[in-house]
N, C-alpha and C. Protein backbone atom coordinates (compact mmCIF):
# COMPACT_ATOMS: atom_id res chain seq x y z
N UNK A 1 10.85 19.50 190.27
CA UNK A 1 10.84 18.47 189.23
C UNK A 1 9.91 18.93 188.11
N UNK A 2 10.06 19.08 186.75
CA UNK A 2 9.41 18.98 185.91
C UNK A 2 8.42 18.18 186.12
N UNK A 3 7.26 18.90 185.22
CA UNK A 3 6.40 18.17 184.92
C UNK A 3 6.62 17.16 183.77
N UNK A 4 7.32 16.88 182.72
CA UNK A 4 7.24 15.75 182.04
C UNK A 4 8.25 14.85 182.80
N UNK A 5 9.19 14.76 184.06
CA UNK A 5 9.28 13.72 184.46
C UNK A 5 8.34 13.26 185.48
N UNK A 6 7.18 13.36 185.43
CA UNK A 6 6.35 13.33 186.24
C UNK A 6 5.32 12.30 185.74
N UNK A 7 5.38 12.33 184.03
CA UNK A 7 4.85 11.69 183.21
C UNK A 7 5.68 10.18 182.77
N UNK A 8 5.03 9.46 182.32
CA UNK A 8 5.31 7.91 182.24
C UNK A 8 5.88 8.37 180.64
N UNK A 9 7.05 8.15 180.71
CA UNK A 9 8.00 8.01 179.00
C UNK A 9 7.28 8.06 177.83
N UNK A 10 6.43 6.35 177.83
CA UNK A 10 6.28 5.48 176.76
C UNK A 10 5.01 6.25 176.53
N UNK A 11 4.23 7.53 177.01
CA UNK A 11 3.21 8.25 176.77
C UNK A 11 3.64 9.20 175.90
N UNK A 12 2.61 9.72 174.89
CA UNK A 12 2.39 11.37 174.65
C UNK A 12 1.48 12.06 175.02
N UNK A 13 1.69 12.98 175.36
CA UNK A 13 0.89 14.23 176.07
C UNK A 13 0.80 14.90 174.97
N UNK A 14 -0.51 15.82 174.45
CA UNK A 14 -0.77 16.97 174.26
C UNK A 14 -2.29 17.12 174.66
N UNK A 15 -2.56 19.03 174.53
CA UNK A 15 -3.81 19.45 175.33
C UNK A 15 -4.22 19.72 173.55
N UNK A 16 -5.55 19.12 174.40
CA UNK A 16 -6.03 18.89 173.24
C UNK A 16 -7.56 20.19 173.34
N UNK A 17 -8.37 20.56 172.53
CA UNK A 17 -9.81 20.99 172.47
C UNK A 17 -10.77 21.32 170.90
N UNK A 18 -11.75 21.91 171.19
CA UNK A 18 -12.53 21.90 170.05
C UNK A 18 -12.70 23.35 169.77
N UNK A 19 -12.59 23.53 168.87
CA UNK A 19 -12.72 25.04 168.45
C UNK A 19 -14.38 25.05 167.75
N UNK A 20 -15.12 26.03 168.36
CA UNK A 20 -16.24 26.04 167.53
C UNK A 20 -16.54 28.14 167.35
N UNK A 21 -17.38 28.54 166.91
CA UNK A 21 -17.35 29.55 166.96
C UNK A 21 -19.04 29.77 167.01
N UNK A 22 -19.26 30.13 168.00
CA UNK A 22 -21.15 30.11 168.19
C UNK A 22 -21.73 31.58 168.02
N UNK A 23 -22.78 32.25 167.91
CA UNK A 23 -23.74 32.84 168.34
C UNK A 23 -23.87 33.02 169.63
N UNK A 24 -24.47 34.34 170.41
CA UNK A 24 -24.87 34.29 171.77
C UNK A 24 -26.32 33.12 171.76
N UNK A 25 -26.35 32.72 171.04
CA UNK A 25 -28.07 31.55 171.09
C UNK A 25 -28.12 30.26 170.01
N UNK A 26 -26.56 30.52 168.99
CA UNK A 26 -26.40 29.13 168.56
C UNK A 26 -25.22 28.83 168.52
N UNK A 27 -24.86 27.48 168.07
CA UNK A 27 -23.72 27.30 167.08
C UNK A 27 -23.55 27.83 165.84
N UNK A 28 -22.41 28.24 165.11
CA UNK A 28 -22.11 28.38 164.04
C UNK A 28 -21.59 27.56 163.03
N UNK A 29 -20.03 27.45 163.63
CA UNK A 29 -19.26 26.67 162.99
C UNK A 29 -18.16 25.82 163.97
N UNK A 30 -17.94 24.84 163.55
CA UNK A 30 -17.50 23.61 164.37
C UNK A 30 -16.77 22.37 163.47
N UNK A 31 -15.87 21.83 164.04
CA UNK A 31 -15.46 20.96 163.12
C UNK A 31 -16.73 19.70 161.65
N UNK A 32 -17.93 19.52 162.57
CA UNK A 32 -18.77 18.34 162.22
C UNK A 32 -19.34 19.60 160.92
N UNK A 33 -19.66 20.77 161.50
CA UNK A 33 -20.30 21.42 160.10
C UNK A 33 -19.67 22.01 159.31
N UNK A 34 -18.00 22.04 159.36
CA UNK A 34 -17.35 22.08 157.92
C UNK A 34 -17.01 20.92 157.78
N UNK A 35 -17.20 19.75 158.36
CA UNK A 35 -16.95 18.39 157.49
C UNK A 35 -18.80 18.34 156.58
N UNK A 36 -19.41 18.59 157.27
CA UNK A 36 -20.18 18.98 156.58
C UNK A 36 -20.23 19.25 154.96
N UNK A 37 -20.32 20.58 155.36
CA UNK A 37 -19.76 21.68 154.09
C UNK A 37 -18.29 21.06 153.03
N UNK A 38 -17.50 20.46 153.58
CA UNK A 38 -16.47 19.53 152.85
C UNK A 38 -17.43 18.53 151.47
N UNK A 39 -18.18 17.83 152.46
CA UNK A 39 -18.92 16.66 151.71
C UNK A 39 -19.81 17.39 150.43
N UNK A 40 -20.17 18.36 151.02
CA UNK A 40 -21.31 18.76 150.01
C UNK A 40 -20.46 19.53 149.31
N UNK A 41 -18.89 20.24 149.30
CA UNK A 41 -18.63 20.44 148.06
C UNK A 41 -17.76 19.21 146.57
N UNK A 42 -17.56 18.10 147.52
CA UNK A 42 -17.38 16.71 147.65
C UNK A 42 -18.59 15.50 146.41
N UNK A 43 -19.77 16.43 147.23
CA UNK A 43 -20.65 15.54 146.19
C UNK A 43 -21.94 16.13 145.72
N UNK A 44 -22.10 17.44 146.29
CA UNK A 44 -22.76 18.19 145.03
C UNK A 44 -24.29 18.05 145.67
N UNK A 45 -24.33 16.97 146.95
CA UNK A 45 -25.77 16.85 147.39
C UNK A 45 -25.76 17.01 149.09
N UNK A 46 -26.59 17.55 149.68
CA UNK A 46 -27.06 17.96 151.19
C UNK A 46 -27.30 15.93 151.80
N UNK A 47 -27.96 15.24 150.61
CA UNK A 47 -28.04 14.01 150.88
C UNK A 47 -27.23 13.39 150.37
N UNK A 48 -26.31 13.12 150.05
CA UNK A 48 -25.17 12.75 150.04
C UNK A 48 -23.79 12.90 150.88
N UNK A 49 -23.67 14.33 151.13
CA UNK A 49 -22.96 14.82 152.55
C UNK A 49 -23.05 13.90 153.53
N UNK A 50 -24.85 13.95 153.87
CA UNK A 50 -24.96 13.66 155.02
C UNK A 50 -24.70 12.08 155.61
N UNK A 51 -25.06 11.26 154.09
CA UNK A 51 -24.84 9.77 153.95
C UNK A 51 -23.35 9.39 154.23
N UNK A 52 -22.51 9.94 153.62
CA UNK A 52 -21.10 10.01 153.98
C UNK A 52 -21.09 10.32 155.54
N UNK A 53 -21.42 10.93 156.34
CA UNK A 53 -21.27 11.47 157.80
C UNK A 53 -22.37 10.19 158.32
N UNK A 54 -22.96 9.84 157.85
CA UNK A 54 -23.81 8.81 158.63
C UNK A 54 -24.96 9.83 159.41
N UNK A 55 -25.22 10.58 158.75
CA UNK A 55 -26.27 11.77 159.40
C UNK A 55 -27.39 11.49 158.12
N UNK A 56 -28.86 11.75 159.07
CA UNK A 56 -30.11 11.91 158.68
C UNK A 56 -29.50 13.17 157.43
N UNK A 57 -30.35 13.31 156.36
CA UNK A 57 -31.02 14.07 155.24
C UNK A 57 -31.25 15.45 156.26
N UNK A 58 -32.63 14.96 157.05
CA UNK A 58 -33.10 16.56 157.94
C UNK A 58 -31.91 16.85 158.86
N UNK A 59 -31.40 16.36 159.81
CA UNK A 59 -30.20 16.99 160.82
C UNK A 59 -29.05 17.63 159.30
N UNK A 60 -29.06 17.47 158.40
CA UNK A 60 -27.98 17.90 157.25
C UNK A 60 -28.17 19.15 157.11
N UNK A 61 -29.67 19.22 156.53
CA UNK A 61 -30.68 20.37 156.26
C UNK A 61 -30.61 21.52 157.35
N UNK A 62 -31.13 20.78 158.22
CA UNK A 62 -30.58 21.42 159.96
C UNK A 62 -29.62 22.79 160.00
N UNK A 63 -28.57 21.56 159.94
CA UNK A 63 -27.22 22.42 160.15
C UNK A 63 -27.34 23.20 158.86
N UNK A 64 -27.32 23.07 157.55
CA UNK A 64 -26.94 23.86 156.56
C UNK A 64 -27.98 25.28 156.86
N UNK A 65 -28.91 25.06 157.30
CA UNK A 65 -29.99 26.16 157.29
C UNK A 65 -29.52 26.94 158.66
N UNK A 66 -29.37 26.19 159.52
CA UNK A 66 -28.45 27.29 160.65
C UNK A 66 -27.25 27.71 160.16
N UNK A 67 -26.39 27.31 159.21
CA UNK A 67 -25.33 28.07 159.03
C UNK A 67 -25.73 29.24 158.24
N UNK A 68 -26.67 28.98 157.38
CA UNK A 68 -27.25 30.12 156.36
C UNK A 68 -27.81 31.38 157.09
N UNK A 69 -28.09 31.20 158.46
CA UNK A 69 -28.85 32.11 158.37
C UNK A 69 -28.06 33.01 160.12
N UNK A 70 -26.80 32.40 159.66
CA UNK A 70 -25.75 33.46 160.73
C UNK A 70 -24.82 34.09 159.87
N UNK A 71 -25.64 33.95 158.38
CA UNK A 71 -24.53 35.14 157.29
C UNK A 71 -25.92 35.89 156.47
N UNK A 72 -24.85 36.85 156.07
CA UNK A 72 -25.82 37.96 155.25
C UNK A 72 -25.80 37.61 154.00
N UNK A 73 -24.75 36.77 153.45
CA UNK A 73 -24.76 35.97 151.97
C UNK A 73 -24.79 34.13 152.31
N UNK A 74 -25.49 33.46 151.54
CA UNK A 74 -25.83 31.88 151.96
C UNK A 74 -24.35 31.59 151.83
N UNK A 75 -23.70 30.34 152.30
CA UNK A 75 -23.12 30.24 152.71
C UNK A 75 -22.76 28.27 151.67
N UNK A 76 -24.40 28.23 151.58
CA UNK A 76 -24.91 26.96 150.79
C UNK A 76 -25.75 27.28 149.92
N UNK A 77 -25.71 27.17 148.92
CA UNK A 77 -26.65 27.44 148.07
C UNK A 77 -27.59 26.13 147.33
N UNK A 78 -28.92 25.91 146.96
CA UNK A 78 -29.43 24.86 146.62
C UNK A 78 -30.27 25.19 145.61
N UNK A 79 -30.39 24.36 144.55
CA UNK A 79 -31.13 24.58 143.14
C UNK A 79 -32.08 23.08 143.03
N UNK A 80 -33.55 23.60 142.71
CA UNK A 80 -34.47 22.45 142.55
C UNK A 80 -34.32 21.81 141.36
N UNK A 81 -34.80 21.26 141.17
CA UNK A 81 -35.02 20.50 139.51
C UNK A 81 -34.10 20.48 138.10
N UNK A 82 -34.54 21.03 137.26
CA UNK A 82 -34.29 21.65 135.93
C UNK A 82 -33.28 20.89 135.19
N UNK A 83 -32.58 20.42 134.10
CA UNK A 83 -32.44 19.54 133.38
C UNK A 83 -31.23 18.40 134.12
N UNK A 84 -30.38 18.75 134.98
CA UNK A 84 -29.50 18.00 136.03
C UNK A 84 -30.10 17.66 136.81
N UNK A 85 -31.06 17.97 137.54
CA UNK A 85 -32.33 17.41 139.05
C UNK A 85 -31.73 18.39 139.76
N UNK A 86 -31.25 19.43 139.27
CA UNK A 86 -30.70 20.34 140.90
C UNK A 86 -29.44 19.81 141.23
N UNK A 87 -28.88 20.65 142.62
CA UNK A 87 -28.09 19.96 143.31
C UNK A 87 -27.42 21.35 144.15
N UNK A 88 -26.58 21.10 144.84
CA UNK A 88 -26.08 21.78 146.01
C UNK A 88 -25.18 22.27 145.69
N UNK A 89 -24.52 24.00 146.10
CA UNK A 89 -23.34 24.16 146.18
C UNK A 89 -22.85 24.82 147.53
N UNK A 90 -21.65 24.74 147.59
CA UNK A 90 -20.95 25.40 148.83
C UNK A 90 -20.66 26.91 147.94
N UNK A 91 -20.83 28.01 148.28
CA UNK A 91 -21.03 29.84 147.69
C UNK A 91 -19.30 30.16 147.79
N UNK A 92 -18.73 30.77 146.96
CA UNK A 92 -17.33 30.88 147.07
C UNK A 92 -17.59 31.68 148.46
N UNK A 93 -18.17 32.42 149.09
CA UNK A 93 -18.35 33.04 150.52
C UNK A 93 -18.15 32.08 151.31
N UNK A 94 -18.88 30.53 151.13
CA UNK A 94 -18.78 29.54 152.04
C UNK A 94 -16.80 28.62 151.79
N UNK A 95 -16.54 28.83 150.49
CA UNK A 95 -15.00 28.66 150.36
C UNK A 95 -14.14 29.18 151.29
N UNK A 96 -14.06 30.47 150.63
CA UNK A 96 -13.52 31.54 152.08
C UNK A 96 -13.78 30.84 153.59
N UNK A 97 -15.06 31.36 153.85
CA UNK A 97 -14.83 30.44 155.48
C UNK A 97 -14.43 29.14 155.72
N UNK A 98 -14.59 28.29 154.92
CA UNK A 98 -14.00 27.04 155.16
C UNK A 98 -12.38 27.33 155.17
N UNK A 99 -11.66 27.86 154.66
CA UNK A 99 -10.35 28.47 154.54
C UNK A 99 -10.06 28.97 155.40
N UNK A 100 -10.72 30.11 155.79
CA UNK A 100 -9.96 30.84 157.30
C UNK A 100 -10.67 29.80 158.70
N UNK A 101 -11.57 29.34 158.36
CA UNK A 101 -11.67 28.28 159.63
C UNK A 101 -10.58 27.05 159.53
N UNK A 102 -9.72 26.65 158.57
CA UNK A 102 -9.07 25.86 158.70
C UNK A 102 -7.82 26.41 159.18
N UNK A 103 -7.28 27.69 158.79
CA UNK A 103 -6.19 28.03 159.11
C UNK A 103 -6.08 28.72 160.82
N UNK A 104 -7.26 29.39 161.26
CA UNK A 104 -7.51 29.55 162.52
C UNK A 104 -7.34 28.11 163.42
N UNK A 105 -7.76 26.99 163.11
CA UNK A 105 -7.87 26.00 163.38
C UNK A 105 -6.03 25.55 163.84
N UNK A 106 -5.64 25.73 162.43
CA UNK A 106 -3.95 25.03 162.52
C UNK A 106 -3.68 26.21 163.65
N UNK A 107 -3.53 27.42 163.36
CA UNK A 107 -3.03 28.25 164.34
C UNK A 107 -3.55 27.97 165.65
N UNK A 108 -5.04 27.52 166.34
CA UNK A 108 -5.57 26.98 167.45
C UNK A 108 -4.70 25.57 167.95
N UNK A 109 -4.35 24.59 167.24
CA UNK A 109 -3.39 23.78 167.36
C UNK A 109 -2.11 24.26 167.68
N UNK A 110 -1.40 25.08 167.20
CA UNK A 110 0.16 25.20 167.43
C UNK A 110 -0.12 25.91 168.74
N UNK A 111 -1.17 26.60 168.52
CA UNK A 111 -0.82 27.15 170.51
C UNK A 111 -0.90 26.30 171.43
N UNK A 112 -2.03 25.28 171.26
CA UNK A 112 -1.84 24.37 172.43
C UNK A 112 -0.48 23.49 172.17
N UNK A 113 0.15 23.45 171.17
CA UNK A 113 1.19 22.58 171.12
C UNK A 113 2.47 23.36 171.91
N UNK A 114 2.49 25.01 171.71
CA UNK A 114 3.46 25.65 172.27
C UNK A 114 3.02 25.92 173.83
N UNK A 115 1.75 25.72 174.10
CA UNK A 115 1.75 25.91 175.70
C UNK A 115 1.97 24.22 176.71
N UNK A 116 1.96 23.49 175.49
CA UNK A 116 2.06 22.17 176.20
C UNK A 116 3.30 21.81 176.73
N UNK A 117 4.47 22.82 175.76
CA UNK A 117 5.94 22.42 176.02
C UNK A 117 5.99 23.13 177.06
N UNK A 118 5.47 24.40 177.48
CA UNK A 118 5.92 25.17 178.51
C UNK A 118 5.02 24.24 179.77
N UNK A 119 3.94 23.74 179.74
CA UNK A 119 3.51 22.89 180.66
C UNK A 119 4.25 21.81 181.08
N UNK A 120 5.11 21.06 180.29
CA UNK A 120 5.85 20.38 180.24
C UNK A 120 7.35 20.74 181.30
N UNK A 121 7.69 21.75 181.10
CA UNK A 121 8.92 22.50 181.91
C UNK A 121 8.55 23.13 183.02
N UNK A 122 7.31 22.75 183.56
CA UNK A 122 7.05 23.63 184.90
C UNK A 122 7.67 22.80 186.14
């Protein structure tokens, strides 16, 4: 007997997981720190990002400073003062990765979607 008659109809099944990509001693990148990185190219502030996510100012800082410092070019860049008050950017380097982490991502999805059908027919 198959496994999807095994399953109740009025359900959907899929396998689901989290893609993150760590360090042997940290995290890197993960869905929460390119939503992250989204916000702050979104609104131009590390405190603002983080207000949108419902995250502390320092846990923002946090993460942006651990992502900075698992690349050889920043990844975030931040400017103090001077006639705008400063403000935050995401580094076209940090573009790029947000890009191939999204598309790794869709491609991480269709596999579990194509191993779910074959789970499905066992």
């Amino acid at each position: 007997m198959p496994i999807k008659d095994l399953l109740k109809p009025d359900k959907t099944f899929r396998i689901t997981g989290m893609l993150r990509i760590e360090s042997e001693d940290d995290r890197f990148l993960g869905p929460g720190r390119l939503e992250l990185l989204e916000n702050i190219i979104e609104t131009g502030s590390i405190s603002q990002a983080a207000k949108q996510m419902g995250m502390s100012y320092k846990k923002a800082w946090d993460l942006v400073n651990s992502i900075n410092q698992h690349t050889v070019k920043p990844i975030v860049s931040t400017q103090t003062g001077g006639e705008k008050g400063g403000g935050t950017i995401v580094t076209d380097e940090g573009k790029q990765l947000i890009a191939a982490f999204r598309k790794l991502h869709e491609e991480f999805q269709q596999s579990f979607d194509e191993k779910m059908s074959i789970f499905l027919e066992c």
